[in-house]
C-alpha atoms as a PDB file:
ATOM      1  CA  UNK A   1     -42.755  10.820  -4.177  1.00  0.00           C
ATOM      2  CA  UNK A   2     -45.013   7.728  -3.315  1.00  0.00           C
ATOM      3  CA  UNK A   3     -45.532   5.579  -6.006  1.00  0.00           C
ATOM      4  CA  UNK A   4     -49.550   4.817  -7.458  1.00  0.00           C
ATOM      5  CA  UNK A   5     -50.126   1.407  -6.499  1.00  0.00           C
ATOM      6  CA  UNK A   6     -51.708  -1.082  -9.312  1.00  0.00           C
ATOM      7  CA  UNK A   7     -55.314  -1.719  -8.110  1.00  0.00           C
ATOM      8  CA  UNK A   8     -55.383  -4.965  -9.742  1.00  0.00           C
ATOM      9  CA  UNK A   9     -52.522  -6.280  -7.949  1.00  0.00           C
ATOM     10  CA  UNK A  10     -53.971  -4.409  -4.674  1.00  0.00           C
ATOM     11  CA  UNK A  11     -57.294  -6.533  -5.595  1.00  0.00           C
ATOM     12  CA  UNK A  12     -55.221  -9.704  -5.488  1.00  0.00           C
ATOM     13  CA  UNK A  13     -53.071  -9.540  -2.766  1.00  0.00           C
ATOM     14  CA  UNK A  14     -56.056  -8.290  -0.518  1.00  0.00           C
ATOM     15  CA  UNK A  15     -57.988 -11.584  -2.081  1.00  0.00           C
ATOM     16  CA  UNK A  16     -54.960 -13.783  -1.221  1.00  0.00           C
ATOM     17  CA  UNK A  17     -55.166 -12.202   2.388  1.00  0.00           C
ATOM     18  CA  UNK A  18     -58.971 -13.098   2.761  1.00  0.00           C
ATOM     19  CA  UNK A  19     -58.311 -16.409   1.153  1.00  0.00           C
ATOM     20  CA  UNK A  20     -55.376 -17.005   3.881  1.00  0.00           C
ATOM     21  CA  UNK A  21     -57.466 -16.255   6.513  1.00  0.00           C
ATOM     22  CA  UNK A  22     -60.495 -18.154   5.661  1.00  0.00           C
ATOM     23  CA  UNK A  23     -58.091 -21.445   5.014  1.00  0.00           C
ATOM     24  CA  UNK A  24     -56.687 -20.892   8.225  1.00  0.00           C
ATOM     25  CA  UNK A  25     -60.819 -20.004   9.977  1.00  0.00           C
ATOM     26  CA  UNK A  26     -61.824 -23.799   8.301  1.00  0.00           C
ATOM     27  CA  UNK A  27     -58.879 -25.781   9.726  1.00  0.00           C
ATOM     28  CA  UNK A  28     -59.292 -24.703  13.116  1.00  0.00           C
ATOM     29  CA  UNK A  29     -62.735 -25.402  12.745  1.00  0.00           C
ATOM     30  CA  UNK A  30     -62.137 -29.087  12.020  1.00  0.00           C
ATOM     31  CA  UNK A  31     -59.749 -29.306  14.683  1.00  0.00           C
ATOM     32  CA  UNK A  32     -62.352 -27.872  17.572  1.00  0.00           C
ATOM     33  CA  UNK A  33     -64.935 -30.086  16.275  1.00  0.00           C
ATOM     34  CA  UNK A  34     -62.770 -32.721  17.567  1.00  0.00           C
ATOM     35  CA  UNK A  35     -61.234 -30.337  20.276  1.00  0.00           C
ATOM     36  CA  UNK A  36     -63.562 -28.285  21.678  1.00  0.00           C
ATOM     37  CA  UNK A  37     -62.158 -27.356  24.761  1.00  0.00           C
ATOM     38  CA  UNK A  38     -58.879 -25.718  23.203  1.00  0.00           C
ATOM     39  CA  UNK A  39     -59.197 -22.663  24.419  1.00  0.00           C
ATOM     40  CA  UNK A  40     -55.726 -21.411  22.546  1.00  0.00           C
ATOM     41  CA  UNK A  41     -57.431 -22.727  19.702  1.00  0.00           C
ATOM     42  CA  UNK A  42     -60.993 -20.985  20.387  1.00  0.00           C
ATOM     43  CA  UNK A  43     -59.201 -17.461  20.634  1.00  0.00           C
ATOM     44  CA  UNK A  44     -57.219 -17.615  17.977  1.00  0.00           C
ATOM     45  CA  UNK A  45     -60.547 -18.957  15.663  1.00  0.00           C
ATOM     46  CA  UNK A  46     -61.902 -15.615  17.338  1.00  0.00           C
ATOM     47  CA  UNK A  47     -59.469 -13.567  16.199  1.00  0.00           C
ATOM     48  CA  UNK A  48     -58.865 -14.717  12.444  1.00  0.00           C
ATOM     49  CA  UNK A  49     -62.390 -14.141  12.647  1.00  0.00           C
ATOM     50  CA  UNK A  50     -62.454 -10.472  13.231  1.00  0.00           C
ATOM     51  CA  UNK A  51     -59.518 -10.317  10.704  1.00  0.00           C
ATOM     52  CA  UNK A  52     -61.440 -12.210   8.043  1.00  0.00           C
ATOM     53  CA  UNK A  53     -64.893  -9.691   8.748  1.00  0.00           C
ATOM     54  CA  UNK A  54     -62.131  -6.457   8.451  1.00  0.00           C
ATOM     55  CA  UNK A  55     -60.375  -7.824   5.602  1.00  0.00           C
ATOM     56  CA  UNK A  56     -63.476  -8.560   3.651  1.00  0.00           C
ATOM     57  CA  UNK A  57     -65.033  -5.277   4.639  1.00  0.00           C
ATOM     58  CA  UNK A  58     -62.045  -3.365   3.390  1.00  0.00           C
ATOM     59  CA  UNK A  59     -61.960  -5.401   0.105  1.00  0.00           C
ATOM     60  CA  UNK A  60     -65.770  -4.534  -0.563  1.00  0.00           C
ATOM     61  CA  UNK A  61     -64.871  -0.555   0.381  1.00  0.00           C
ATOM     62  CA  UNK A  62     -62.569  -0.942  -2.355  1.00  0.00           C
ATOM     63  CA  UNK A  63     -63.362  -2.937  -4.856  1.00  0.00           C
ATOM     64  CA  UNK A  64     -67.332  -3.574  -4.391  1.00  0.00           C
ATOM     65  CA  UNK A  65     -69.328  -6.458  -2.689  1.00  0.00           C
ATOM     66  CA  UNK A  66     -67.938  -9.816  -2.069  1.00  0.00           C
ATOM     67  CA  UNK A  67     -70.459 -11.898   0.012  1.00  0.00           C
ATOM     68  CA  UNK A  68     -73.934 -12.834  -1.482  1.00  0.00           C
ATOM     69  CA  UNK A  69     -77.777 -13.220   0.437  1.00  0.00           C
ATOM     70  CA  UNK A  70     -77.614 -10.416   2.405  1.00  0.00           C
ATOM     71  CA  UNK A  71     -73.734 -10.949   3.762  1.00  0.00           C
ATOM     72  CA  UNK A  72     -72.735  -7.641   1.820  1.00  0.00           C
ATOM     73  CA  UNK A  73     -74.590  -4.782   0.743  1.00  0.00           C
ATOM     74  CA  UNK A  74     -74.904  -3.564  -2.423  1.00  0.00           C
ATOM     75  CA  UNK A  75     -74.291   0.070  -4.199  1.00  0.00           C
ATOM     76  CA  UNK A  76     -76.226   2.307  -6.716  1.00  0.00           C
ATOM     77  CA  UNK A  77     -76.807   1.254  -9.214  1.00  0.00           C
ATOM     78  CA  UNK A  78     -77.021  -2.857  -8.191  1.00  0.00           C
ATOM     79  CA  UNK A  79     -73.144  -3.995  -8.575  1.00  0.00           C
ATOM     80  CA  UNK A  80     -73.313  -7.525  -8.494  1.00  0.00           C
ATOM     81  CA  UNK A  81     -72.815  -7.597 -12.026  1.00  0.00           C
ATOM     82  CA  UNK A  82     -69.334  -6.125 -11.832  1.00  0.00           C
ATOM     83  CA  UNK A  83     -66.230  -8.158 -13.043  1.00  0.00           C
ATOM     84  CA  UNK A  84     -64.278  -9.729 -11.817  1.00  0.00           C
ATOM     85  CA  UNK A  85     -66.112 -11.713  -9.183  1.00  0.00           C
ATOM     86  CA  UNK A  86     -64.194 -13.040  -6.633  1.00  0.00           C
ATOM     87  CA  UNK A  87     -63.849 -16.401  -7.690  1.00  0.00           C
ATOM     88  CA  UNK A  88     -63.051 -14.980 -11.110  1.00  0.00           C
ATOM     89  CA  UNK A  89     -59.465 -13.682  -9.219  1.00  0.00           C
END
């Protein structure tokens, strides 16, 4: 019998994940701004990238949108007002 999983601790480890990525997506963006002919560097920016778009896409299928102005779309009714907001985890 499979266990239910907690969605709160679901919510935070897919967060951490995102957060992970995205740490990872801004360091080897200062490091090609001063190495810009990495190309090691440039695929593997090009791949957390695509990891950071499914990870957030699968975090707003579950738990509702994540990126403001048009980055994420929205359900019915409006859910921007639903807690917590990412930067409230």
């Amino acid at each position: 019998m499979k266990q239910a999983t907690d969605p709160a601790k679901e919510r935070y480890a897919l967060m951490e994940k995102i957060q992970m990525v995205d740490f990872a997506l801004v360091e080897l963006t200062l490091y090609l701004d001063t190495h810009p002919q990495d190309t090691q560097a440039i695929q593997q920016f090009n791949q957390l990238a695509v990891e950071s778009r499914d990870l957030k896409s699968a975090y707003e299928q579950r738990f509702g949108p994540l990126r403001q102005y048009g980055g994420s779309f929205s359900g019915y009714p409006w859910n921007w007002g639903d807690s917590p907001w990412p930067w409230q985890l």
